[in-house]
C-alpha atoms as a PDB file:
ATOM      1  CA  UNK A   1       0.000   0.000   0.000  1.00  0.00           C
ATOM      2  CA  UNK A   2       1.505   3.334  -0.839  1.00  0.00           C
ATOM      3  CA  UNK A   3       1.514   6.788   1.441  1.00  0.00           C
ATOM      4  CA  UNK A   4      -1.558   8.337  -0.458  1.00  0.00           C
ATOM      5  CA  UNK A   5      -3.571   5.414  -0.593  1.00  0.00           C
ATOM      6  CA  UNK A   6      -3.445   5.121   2.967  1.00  0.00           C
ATOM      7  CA  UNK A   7      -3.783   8.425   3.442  1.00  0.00           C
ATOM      8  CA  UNK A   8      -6.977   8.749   1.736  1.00  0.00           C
ATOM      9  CA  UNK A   9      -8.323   5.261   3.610  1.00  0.00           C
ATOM     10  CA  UNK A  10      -7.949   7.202   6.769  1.00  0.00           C
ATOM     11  CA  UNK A  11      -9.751  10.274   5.549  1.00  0.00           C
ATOM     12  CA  UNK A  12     -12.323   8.349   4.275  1.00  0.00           C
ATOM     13  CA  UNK A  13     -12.945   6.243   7.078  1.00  0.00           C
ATOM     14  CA  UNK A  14     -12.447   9.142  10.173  1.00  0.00           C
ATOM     15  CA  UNK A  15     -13.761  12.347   8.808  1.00  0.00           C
ATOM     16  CA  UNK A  16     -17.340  11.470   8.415  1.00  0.00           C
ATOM     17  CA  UNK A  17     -16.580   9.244  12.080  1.00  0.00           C
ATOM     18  CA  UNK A  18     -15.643  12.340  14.033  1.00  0.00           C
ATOM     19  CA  UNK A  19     -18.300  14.498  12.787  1.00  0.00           C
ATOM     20  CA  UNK A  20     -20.787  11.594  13.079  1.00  0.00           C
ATOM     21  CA  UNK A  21     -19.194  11.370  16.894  1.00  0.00           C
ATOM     22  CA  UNK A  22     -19.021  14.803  17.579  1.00  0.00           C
ATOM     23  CA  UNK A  23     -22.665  15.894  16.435  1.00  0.00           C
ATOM     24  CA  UNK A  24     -24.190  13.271  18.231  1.00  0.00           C
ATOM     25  CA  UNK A  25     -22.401  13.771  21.519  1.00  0.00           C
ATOM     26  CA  UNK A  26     -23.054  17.900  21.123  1.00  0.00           C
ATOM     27  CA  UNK A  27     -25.411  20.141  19.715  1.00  0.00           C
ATOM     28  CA  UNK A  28     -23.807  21.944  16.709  1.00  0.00           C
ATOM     29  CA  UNK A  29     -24.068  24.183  13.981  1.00  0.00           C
ATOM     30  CA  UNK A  30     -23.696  23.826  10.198  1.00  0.00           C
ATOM     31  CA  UNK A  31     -20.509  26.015  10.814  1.00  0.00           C
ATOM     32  CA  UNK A  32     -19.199  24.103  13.599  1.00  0.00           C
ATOM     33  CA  UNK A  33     -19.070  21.008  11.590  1.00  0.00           C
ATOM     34  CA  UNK A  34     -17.777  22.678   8.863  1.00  0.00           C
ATOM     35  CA  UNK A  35     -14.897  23.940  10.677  1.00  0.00           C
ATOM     36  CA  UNK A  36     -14.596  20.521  12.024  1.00  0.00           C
ATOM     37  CA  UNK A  37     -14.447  18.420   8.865  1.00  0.00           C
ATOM     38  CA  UNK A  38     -11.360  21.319   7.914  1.00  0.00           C
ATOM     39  CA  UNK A  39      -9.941  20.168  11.505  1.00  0.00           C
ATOM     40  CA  UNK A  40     -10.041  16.532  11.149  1.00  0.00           C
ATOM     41  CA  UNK A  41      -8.743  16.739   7.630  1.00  0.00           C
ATOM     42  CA  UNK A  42      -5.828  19.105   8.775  1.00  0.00           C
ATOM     43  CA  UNK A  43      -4.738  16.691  12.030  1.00  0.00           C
ATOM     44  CA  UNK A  44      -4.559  13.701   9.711  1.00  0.00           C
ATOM     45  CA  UNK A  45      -2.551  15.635   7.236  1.00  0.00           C
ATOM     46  CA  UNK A  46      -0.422  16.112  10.336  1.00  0.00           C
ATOM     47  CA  UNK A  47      -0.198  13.380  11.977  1.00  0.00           C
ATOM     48  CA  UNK A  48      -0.537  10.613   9.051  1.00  0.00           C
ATOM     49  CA  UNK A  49       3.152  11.325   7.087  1.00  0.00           C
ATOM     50  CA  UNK A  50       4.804  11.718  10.813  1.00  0.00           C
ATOM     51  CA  UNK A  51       3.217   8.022  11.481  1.00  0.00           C
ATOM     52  CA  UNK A  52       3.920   6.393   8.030  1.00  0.00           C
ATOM     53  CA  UNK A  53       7.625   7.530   8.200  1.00  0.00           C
ATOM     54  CA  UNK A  54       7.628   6.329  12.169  1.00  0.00           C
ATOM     55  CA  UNK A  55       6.595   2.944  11.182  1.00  0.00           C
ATOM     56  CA  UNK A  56       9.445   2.985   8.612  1.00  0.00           C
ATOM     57  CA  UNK A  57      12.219   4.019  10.553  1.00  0.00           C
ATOM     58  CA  UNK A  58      10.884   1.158  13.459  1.00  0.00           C
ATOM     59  CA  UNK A  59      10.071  -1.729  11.250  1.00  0.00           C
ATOM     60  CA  UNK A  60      13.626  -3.246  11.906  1.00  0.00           C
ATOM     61  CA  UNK A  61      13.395  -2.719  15.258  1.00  0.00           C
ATOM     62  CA  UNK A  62       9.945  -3.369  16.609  1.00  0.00           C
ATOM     63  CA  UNK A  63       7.534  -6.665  15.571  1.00  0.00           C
ATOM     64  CA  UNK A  64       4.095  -5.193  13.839  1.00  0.00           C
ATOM     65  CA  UNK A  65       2.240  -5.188  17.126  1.00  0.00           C
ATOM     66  CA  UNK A  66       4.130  -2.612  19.046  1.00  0.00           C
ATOM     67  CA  UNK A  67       4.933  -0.682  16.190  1.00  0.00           C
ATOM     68  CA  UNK A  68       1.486   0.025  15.409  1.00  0.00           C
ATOM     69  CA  UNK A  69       0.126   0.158  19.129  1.00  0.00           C
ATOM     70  CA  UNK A  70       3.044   3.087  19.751  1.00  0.00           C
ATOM     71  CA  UNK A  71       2.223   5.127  16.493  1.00  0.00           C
ATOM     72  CA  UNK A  72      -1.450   4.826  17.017  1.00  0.00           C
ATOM     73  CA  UNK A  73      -1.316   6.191  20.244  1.00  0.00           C
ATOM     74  CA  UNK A  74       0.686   8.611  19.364  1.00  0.00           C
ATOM     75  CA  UNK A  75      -1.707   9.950  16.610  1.00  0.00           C
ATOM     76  CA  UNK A  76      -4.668   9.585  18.890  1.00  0.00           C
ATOM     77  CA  UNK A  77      -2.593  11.783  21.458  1.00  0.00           C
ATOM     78  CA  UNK A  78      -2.374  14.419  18.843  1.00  0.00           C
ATOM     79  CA  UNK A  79      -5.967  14.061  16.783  1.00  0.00           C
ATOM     80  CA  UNK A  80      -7.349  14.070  20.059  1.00  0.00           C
ATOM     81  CA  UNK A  81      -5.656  16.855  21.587  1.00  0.00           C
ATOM     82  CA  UNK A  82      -6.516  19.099  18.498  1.00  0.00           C
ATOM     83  CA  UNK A  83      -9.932  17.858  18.402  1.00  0.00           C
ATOM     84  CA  UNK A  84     -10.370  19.416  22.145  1.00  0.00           C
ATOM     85  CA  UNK A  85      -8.519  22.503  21.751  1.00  0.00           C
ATOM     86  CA  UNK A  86      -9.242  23.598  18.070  1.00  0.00           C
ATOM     87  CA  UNK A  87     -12.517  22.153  17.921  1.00  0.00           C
ATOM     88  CA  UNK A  88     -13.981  22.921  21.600  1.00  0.00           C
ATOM     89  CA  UNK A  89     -15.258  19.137  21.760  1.00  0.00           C
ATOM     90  CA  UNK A  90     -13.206  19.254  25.430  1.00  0.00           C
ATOM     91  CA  UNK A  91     -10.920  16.949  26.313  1.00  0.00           C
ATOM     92  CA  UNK A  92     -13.007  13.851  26.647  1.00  0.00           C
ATOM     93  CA  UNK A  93     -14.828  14.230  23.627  1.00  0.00           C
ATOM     94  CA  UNK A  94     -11.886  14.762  21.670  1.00  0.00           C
ATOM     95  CA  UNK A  95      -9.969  11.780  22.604  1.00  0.00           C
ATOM     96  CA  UNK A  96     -12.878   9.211  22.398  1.00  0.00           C
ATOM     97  CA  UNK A  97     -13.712  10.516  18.830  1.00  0.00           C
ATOM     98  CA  UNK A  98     -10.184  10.339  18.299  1.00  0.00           C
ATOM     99  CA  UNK A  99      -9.511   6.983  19.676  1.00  0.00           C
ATOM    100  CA  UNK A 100     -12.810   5.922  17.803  1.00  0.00           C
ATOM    101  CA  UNK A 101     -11.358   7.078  14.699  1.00  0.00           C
ATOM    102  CA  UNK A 102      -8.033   6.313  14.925  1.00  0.00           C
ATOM    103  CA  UNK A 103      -9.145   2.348  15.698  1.00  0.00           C
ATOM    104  CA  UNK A 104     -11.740   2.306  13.022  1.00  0.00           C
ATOM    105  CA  UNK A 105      -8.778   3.692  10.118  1.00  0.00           C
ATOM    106  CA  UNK A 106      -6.501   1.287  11.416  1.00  0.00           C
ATOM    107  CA  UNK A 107      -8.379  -1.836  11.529  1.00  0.00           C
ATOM    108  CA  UNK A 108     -10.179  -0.604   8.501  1.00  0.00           C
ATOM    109  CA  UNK A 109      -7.001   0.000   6.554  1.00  0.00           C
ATOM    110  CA  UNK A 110      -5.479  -3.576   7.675  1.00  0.00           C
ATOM    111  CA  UNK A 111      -8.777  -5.154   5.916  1.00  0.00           C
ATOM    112  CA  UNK A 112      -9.077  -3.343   2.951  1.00  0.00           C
ATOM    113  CA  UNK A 113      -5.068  -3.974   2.675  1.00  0.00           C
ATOM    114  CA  UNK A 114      -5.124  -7.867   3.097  1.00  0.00           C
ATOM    115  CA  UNK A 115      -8.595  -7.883   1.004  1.00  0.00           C
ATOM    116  CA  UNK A 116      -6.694  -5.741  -2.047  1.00  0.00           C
ATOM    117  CA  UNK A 117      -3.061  -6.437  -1.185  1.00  0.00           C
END
């Protein structure tokens, strides 16, 4: 699977996720999910090339398993940090939409890899 594939699995699979998440655990405007679906794109702009290089420079060094588990949380960490400050979901919100997310890309991407790949 290449970077941009993956990329775009993620997007797929956790933009319409967090503002699903988000609008039914808040009330919010039109705007406010607007601005969210920019947010969500933006942290997975950030934090998906920081974890697809990560897992490279680990792979010799770490089995699949902890490699993942570390860069995962890592990019939950950050999603969901951004999701509570940028978005005002607070801080619980924005790490169980981010955790949600995050889990549903991942375990998403590994079926639609093995299925394709």
């Amino acid at each position: 699977m290449t970077q941009p594939i993956a990329l775009l699995i993620g997007l797929v699979i956790e933009v319409p996720l967090v503002v699903g998440l988000a609008r039914a655990t808040q009330k919010m405007t039109l705007k406010e999910l607007f601005q969210l679906l920019i947010i969500v794109c933006a942290a997975n702009f950030i934090t998906h090339p920081i974890a697809w290089e990560s897992n490279e420079m680990l792979m010799p060094y770490l089995n699949f398993t902890t490699r993942a588990t570390i860069i995962e949380m890592a990019a939950v960490a950050v999603e969901g940090t951004i999701y509570a400050q940028v978005s005002d979901l607070g801080w619980r919100r924005g790490m169980f939409v981010s955790l949600a997310a995050n889990a549903a890309s991942f375990f998403g991407g590994l079926a639609i890899y093995y299925k394709l790949f």
